[in-house]
C-alpha atoms as a PDB file:
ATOM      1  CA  UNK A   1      26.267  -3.015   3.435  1.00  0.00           C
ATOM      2  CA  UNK A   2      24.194  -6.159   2.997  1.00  0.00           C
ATOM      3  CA  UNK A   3      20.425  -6.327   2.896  1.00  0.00           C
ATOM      4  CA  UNK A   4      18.417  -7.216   5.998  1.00  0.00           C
ATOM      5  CA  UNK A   5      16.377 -10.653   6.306  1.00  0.00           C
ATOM      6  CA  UNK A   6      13.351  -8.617   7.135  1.00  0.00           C
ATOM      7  CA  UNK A   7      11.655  -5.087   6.966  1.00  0.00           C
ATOM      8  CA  UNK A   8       8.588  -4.055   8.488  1.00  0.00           C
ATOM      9  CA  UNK A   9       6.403  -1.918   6.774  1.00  0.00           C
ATOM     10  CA  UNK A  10       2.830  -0.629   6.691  1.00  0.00           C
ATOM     11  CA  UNK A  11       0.755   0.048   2.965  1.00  0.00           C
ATOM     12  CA  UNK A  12      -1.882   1.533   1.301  1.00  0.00           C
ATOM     13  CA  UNK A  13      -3.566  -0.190  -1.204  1.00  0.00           C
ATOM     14  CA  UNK A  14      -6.003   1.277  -3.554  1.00  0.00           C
ATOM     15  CA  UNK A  15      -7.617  -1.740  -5.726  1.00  0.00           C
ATOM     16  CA  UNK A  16      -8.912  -1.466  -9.083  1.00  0.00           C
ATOM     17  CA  UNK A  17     -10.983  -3.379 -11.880  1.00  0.00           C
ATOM     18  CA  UNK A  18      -7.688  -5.047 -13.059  1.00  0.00           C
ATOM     19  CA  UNK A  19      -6.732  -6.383  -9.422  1.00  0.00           C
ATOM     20  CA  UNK A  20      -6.892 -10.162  -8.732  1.00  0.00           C
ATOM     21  CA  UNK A  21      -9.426 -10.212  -5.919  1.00  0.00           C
ATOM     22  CA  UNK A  22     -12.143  -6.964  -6.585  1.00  0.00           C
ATOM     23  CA  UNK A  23     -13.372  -7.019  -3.095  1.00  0.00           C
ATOM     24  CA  UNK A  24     -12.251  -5.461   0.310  1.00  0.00           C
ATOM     25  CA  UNK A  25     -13.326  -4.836   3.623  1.00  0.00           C
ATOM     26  CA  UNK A  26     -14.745  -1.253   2.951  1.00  0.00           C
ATOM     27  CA  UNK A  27     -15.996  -3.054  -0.406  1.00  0.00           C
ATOM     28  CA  UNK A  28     -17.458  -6.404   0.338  1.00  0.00           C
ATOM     29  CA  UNK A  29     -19.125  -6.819  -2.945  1.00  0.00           C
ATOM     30  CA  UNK A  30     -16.510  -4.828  -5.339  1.00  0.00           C
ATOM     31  CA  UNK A  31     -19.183  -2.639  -6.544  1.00  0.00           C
ATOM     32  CA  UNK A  32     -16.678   0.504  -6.444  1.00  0.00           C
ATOM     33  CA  UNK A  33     -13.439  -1.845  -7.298  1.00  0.00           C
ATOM     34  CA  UNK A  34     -14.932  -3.201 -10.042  1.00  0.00           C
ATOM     35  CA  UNK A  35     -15.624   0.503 -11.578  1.00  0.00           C
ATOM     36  CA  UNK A  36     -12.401   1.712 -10.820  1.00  0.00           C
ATOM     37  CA  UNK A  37      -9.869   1.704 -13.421  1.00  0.00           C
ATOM     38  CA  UNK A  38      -6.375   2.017 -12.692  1.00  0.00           C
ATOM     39  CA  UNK A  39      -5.459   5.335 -13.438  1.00  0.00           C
ATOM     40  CA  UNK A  40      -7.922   6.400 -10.957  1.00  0.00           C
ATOM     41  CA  UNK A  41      -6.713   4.409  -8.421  1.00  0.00           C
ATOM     42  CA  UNK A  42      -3.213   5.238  -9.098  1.00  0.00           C
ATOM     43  CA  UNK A  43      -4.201   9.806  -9.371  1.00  0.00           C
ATOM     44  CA  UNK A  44      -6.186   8.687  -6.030  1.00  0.00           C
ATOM     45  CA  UNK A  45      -3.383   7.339  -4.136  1.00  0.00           C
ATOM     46  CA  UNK A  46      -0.870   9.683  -5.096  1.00  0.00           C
ATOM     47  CA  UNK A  47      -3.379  12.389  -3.706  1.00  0.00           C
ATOM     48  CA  UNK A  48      -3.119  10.552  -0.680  1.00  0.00           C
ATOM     49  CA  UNK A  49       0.775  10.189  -0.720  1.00  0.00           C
ATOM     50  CA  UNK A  50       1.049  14.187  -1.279  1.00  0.00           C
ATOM     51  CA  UNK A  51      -0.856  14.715   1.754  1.00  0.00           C
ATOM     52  CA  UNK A  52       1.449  12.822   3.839  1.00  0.00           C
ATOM     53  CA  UNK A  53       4.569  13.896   2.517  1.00  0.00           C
ATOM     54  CA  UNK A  54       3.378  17.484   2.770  1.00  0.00           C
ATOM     55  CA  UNK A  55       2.561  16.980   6.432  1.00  0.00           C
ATOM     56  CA  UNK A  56      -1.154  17.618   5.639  1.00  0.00           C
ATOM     57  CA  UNK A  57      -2.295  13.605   6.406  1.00  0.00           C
ATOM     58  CA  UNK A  58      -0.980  11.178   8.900  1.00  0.00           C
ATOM     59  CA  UNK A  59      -0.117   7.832   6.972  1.00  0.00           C
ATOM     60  CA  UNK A  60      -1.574   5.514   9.425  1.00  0.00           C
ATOM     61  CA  UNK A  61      -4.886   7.675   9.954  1.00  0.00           C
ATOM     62  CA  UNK A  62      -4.982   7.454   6.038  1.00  0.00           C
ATOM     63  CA  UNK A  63      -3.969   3.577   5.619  1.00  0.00           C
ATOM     64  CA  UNK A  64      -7.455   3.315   8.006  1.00  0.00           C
ATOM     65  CA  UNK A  65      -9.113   5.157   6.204  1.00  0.00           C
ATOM     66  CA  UNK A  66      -8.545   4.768   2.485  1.00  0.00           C
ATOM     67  CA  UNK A  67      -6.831   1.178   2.213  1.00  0.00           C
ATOM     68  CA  UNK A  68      -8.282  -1.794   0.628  1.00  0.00           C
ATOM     69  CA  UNK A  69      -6.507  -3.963   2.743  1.00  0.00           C
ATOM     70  CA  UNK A  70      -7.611  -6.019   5.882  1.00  0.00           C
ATOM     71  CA  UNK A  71      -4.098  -3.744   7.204  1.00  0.00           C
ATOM     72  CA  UNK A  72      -5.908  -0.927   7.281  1.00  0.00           C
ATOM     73  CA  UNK A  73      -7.049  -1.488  10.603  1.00  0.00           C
ATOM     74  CA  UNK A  74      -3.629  -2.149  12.381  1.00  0.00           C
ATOM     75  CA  UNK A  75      -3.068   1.814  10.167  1.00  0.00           C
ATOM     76  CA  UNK A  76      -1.644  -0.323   7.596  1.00  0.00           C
ATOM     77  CA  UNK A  77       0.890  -2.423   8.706  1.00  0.00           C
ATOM     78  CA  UNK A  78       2.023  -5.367   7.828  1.00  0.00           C
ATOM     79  CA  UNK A  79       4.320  -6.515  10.554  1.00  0.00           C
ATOM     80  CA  UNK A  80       7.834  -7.854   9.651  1.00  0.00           C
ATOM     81  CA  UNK A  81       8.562  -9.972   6.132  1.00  0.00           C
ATOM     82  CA  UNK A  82      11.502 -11.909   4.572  1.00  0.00           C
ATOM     83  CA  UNK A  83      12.160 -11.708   1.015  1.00  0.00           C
ATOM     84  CA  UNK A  84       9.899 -14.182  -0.638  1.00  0.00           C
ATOM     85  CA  UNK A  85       7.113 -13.436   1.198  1.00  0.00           C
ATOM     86  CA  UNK A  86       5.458 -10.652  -1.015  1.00  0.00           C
ATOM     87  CA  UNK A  87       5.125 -10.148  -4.427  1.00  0.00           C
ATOM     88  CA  UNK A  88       8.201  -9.102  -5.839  1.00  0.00           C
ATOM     89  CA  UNK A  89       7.579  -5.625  -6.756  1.00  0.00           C
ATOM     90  CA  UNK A  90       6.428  -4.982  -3.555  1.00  0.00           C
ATOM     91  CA  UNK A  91       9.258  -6.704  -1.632  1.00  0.00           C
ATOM     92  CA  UNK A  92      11.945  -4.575  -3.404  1.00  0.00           C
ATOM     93  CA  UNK A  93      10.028  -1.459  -3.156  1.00  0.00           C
ATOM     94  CA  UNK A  94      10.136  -2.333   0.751  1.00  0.00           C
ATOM     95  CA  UNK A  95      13.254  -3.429   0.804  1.00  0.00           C
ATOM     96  CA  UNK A  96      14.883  -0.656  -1.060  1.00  0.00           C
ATOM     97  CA  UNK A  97      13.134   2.191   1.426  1.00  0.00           C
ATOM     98  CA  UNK A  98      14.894   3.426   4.704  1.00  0.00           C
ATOM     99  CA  UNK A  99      12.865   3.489   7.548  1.00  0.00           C
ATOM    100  CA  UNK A 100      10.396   6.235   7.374  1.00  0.00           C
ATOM    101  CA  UNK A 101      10.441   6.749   3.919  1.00  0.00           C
ATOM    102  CA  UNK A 102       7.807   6.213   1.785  1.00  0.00           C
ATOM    103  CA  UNK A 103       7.612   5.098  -1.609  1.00  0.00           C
ATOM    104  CA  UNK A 104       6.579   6.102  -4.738  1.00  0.00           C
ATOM    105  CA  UNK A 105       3.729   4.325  -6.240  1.00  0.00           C
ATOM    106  CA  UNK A 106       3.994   0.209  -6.487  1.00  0.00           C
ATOM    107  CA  UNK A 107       2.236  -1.542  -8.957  1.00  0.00           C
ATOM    108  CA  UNK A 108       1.371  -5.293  -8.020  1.00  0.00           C
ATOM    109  CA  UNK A 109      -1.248  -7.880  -9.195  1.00  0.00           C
ATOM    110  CA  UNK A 110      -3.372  -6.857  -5.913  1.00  0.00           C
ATOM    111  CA  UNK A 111      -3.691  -2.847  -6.632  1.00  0.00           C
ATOM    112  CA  UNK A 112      -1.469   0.198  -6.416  1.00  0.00           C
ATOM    113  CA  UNK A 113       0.254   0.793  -3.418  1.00  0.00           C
ATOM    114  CA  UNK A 114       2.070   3.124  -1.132  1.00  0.00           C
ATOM    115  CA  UNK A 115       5.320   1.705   1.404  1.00  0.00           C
ATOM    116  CA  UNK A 116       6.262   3.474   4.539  1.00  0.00           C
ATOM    117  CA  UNK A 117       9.391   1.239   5.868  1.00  0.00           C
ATOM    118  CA  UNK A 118       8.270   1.094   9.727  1.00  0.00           C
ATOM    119  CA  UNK A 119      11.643  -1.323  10.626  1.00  0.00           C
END
């Protein structure tokens, strides 16, 4: 079976004092980023991705709630990609999921991240 050009998917990212940019939009001066470490972040998403695995937590409702990305208020998603177009742990994570599954945790130079394949 050969790989598709593109996936769609939608993310939560949970940024921490190592990630490249400490701000976000719920975080415009990085006061909490920049005093989060990343275990933290990482015990703080995976919270998050129990919930929605057990039924307990809708991803998108969460993604607009918790993420530290400007996705967060499309519930986290990112629209179609190619390969190439994210950073590479990311883009196989996403690549590698079937639609409507969700990842395990993703570590990239932005923050941790959870990837629900949406396409």
């Amino acid at each position: 079976m050969s790989s598709p050009k593109q996936v769609r998917a939608s993310h939560i990212l949970i940024k921490h004092k190592g990630s490249r940019r400490k701000v976000s939009w719920k975080d415009p001066e990085g006061r909490i980023i920049t005093n989060t470490t990343k275990d933290s972040a990482v015990s703080h998403l995976k919270a998050l991705r129990d919930d929605v695995i057990s039924g307990n937590a809708n991803f998108e409702d969460i993604a607009s709630r918790y993420s530290d990305c400007s996705s967060a208020k499309r519930g986290g998603d990112l629209g179609p990609f190619g390969r190439g177009q994210m950073q590479k742990p990311f883009e196989e994570a996403a690549f590698a999921l079937k639609v409507g599954e969700i990842s395990d945790i993703v570590d990239t130079d932005s923050g941790v991240h959870i990837i629900k394949r949406t396409g």
